[in-house]
PDB file of N, CA and C in Angstrom:
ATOM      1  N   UNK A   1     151.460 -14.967  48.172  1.00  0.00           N
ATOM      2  CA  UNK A   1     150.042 -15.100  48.382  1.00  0.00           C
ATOM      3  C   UNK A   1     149.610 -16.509  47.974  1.00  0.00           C
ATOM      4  N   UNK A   2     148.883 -17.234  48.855  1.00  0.00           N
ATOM      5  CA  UNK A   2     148.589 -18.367  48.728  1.00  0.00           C
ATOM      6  C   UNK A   2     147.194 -18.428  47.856  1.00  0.00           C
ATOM      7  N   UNK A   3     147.522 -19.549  46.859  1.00  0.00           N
ATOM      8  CA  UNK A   3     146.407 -19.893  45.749  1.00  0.00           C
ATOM      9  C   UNK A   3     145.336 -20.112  46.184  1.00  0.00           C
ATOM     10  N   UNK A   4     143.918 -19.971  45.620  1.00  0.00           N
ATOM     11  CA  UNK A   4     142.295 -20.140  46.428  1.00  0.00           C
ATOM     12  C   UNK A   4     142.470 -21.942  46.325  1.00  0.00           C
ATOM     13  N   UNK A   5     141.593 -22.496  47.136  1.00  0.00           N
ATOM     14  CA  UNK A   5     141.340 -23.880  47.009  1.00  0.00           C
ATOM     15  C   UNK A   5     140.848 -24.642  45.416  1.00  0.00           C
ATOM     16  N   UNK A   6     141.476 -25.277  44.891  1.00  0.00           N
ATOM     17  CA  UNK A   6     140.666 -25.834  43.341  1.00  0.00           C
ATOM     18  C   UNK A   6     139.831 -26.173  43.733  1.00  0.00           C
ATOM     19  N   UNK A   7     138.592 -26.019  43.452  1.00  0.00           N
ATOM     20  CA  UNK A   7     137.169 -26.495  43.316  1.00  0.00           C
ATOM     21  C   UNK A   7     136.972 -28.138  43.172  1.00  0.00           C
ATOM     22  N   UNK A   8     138.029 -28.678  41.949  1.00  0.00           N
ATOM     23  CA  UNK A   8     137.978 -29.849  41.423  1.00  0.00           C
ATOM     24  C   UNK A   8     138.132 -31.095  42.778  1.00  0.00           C
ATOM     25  N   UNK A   9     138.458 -30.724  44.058  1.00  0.00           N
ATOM     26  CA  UNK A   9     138.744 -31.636  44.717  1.00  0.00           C
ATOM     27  C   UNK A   9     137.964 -31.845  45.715  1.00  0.00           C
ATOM     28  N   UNK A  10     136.919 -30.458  45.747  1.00  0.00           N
ATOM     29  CA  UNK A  10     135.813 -30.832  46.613  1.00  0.00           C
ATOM     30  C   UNK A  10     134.766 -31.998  45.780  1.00  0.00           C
ATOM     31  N   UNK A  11     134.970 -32.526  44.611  1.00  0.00           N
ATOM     32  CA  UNK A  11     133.793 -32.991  44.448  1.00  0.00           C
ATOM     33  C   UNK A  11     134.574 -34.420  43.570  1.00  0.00           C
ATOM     34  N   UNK A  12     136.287 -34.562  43.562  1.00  0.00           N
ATOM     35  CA  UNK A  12     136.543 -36.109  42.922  1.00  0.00           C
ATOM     36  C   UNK A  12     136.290 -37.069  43.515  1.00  0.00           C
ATOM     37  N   UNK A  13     136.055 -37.939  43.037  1.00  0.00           N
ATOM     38  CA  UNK A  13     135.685 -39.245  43.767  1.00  0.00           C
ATOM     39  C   UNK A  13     136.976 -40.020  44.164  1.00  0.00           C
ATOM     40  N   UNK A  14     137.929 -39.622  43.735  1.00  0.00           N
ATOM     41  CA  UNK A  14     139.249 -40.399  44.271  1.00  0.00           C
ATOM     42  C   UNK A  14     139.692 -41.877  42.553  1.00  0.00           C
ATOM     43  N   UNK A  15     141.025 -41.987  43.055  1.00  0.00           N
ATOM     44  CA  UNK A  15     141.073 -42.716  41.738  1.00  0.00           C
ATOM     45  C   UNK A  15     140.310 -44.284  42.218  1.00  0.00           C
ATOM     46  N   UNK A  16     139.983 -44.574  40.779  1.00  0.00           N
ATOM     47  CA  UNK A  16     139.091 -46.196  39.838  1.00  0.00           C
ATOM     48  C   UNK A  16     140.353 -46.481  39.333  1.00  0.00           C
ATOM     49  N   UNK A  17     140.209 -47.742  39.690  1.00  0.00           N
ATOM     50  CA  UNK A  17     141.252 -49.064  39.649  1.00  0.00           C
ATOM     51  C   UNK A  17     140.389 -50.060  38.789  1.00  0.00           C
ATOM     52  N   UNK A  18     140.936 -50.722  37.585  1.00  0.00           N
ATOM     53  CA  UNK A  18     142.445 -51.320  37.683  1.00  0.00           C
ATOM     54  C   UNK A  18     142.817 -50.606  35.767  1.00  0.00           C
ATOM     55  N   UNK A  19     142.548 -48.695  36.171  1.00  0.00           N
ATOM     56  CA  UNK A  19     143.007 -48.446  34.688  1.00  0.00           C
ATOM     57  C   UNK A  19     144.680 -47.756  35.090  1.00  0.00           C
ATOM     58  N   UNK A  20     145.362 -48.435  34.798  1.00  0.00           N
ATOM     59  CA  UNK A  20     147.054 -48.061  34.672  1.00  0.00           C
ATOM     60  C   UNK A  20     147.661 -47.277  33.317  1.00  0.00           C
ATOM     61  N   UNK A  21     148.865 -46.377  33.732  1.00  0.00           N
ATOM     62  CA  UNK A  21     149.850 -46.216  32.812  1.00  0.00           C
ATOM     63  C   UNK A  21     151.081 -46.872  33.158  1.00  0.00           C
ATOM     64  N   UNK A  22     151.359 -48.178  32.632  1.00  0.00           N
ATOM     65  CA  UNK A  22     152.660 -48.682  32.897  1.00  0.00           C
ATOM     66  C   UNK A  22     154.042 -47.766  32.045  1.00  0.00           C
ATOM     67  N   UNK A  23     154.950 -47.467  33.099  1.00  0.00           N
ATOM     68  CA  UNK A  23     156.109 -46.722  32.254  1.00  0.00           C
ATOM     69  C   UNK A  23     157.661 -47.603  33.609  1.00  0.00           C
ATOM     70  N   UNK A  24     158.898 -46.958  33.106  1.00  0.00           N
ATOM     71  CA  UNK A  24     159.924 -47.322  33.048  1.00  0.00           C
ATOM     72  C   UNK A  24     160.030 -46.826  34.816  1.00  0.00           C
ATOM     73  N   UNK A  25     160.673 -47.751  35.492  1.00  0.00           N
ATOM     74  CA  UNK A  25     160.909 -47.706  36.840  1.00  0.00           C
ATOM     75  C   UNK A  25     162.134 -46.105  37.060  1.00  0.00           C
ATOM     76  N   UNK A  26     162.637 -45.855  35.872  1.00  0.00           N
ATOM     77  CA  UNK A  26     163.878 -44.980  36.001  1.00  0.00           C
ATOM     78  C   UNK A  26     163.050 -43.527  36.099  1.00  0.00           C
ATOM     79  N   UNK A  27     161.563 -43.683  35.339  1.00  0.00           N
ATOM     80  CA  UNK A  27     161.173 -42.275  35.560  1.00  0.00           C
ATOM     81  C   UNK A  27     160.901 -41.538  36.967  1.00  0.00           C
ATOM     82  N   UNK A  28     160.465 -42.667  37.858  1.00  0.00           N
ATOM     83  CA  UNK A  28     160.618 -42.247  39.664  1.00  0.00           C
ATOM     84  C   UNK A  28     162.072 -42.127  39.991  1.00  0.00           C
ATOM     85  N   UNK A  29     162.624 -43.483  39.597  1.00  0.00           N
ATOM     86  CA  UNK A  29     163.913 -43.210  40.658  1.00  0.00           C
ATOM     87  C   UNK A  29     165.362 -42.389  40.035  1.00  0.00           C
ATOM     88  N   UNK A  30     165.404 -42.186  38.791  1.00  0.00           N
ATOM     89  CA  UNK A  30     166.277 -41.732  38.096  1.00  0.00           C
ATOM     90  C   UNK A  30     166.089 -39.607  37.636  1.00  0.00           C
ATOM     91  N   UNK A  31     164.678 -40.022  37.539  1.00  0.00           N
ATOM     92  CA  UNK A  31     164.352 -38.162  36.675  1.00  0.00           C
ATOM     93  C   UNK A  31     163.589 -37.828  37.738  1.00  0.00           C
ATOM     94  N   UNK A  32     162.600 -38.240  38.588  1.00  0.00           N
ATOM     95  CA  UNK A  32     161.767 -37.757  39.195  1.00  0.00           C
ATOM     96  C   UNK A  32     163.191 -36.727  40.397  1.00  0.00           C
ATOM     97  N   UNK A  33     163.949 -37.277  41.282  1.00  0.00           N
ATOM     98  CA  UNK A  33     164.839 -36.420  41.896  1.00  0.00           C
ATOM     99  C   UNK A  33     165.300 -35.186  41.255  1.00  0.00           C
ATOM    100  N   UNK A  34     165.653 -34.956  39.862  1.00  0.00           N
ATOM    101  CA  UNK A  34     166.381 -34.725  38.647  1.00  0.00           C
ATOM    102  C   UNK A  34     165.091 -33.447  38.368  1.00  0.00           C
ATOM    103  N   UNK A  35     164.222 -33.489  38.393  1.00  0.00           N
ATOM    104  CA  UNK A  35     163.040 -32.664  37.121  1.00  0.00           C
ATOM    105  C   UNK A  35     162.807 -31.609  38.419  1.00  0.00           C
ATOM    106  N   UNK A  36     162.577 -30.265  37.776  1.00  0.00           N
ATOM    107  CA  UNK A  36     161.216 -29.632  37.932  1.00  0.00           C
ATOM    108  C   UNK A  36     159.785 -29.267  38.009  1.00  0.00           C
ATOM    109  N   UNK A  37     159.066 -29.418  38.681  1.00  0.00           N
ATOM    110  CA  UNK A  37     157.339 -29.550  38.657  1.00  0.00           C
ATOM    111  C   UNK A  37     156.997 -29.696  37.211  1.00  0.00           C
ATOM    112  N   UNK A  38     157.545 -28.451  36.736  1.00  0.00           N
ATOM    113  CA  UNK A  38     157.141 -28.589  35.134  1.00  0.00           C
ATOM    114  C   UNK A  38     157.779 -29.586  34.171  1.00  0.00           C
ATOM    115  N   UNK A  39     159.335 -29.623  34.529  1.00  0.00           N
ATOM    116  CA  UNK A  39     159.678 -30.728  33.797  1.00  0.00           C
ATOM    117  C   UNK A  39     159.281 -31.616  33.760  1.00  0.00           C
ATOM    118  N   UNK A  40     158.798 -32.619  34.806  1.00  0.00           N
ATOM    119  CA  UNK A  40     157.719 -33.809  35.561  1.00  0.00           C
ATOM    120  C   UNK A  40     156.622 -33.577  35.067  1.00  0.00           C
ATOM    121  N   UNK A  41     156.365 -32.611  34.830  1.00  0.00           N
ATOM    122  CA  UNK A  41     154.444 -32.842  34.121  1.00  0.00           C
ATOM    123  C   UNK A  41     154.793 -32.643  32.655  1.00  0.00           C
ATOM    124  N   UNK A  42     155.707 -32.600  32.081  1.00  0.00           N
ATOM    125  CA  UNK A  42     156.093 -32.734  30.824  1.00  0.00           C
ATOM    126  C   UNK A  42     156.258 -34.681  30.285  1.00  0.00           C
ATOM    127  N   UNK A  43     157.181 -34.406  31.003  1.00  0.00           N
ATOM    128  CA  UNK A  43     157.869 -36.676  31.232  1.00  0.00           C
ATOM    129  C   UNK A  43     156.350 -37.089  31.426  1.00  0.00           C
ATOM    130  N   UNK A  44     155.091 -36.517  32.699  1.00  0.00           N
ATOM    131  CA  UNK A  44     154.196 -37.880  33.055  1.00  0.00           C
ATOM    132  C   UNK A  44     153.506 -37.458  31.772  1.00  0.00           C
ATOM    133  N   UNK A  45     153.060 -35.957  31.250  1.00  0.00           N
ATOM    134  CA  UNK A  45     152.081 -35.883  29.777  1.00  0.00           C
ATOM    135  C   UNK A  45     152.571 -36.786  28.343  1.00  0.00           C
ATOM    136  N   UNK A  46     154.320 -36.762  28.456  1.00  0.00           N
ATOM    137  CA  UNK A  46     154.506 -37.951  27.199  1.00  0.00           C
ATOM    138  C   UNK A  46     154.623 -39.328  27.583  1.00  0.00           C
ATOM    139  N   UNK A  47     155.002 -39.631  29.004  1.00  0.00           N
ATOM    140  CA  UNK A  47     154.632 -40.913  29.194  1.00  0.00           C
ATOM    141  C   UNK A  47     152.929 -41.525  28.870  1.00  0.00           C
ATOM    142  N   UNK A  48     152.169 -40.752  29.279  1.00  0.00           N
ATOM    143  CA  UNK A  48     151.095 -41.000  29.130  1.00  0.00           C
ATOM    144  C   UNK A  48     150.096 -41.266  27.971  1.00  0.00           C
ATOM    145  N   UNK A  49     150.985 -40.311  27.254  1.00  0.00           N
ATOM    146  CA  UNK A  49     150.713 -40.358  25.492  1.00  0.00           C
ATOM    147  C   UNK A  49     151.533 -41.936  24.816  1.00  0.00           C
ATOM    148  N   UNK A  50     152.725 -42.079  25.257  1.00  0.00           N
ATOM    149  CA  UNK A  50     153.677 -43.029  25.136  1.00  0.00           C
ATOM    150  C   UNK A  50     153.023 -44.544  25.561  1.00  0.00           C
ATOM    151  N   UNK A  51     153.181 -44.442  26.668  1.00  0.00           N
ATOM    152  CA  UNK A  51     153.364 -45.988  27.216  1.00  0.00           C
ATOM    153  C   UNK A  51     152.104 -46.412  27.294  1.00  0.00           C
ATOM    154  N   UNK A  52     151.352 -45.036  27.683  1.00  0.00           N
ATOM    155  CA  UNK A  52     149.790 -45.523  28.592  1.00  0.00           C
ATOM    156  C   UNK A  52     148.928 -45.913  27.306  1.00  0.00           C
ATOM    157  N   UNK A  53     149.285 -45.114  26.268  1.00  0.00           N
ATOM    158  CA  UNK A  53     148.337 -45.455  24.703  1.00  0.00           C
ATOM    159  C   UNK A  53     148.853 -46.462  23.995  1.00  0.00           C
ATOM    160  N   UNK A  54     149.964 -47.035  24.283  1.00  0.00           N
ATOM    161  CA  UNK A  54     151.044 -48.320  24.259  1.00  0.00           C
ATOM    162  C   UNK A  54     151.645 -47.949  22.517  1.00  0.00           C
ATOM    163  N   UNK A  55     151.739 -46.485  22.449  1.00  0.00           N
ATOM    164  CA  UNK A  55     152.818 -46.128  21.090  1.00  0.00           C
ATOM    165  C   UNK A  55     154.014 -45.948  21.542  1.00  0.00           C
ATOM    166  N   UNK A  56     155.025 -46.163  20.517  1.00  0.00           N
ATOM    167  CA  UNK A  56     156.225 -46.080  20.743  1.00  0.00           C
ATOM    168  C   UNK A  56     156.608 -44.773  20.595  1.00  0.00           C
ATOM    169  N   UNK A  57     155.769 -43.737  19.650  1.00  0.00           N
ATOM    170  CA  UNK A  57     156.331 -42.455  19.284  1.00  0.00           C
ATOM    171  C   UNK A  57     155.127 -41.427  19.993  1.00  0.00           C
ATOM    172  N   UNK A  58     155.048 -40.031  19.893  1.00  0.00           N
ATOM    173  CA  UNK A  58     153.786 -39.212  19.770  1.00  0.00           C
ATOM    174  C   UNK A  58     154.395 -38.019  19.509  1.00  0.00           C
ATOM    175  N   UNK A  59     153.485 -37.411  18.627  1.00  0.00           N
ATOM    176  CA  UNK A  59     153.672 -35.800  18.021  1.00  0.00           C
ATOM    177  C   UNK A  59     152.801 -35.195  19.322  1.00  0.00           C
ATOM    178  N   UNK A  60     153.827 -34.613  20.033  1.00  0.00           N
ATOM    179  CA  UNK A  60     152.920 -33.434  20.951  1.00  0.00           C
ATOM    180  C   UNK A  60     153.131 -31.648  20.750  1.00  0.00           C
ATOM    181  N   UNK A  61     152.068 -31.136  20.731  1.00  0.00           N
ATOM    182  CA  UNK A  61     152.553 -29.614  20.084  1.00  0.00           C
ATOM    183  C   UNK A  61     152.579 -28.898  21.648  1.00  0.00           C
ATOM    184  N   UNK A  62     153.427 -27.436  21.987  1.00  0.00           N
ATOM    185  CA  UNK A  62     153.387 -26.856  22.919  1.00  0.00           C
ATOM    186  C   UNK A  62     151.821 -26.694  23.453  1.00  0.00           C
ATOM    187  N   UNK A  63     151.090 -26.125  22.777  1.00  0.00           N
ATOM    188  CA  UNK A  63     149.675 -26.105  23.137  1.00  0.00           C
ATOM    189  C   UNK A  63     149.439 -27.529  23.985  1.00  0.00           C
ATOM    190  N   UNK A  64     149.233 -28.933  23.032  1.00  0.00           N
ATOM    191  CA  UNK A  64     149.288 -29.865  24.147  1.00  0.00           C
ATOM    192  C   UNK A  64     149.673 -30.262  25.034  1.00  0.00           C
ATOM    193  N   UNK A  65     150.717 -29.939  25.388  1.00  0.00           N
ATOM    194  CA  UNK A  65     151.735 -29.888  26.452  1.00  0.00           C
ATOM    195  C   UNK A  65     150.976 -28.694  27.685  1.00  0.00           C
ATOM    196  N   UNK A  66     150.434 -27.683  27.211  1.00  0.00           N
ATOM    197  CA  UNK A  66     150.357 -26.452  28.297  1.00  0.00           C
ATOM    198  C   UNK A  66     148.369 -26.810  28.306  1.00  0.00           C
ATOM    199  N   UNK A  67     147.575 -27.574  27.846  1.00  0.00           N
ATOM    200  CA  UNK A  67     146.299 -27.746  27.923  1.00  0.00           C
ATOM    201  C   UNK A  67     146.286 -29.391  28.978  1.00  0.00           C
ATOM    202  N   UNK A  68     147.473 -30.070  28.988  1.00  0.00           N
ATOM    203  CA  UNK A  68     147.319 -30.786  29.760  1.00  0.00           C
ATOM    204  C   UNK A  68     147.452 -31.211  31.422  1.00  0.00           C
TER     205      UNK A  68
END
């Protein structure tokens, strides 16, 4: 059974430029083939915590991981 339409996309404005998360070229061409949907939204939620907040480390708890 196919999912109802998200609401959220009737009304985004599309992405605002020029805010970036710079991360490692290997996460497309190396893991992205490699991952699962979920595994991949795991890698882009700590990249994002990682690279995009420009720390080297981050404490993420399961909750943060499943709220993001």
């Amino acid at each position: 059974m196919a999912k109802p339409p998200d609401p959220f996309w009737a009304s985004y404005p599309g992405l605002q430029a020029p805010n970036y998360t710079q991360m490692p070229n290997e996460v497309c061409e190396v893991l992205l083939p490699r991952l699962s949907e979920s595994q991949l939204k795991v890698v882009l939620v700590l990249a994002r915590r990682t690279f995009g907040w420009h720390e080297p480390l981050t404490a993420a708890t399961l909750n943060d991981l499943a709220a993001a």
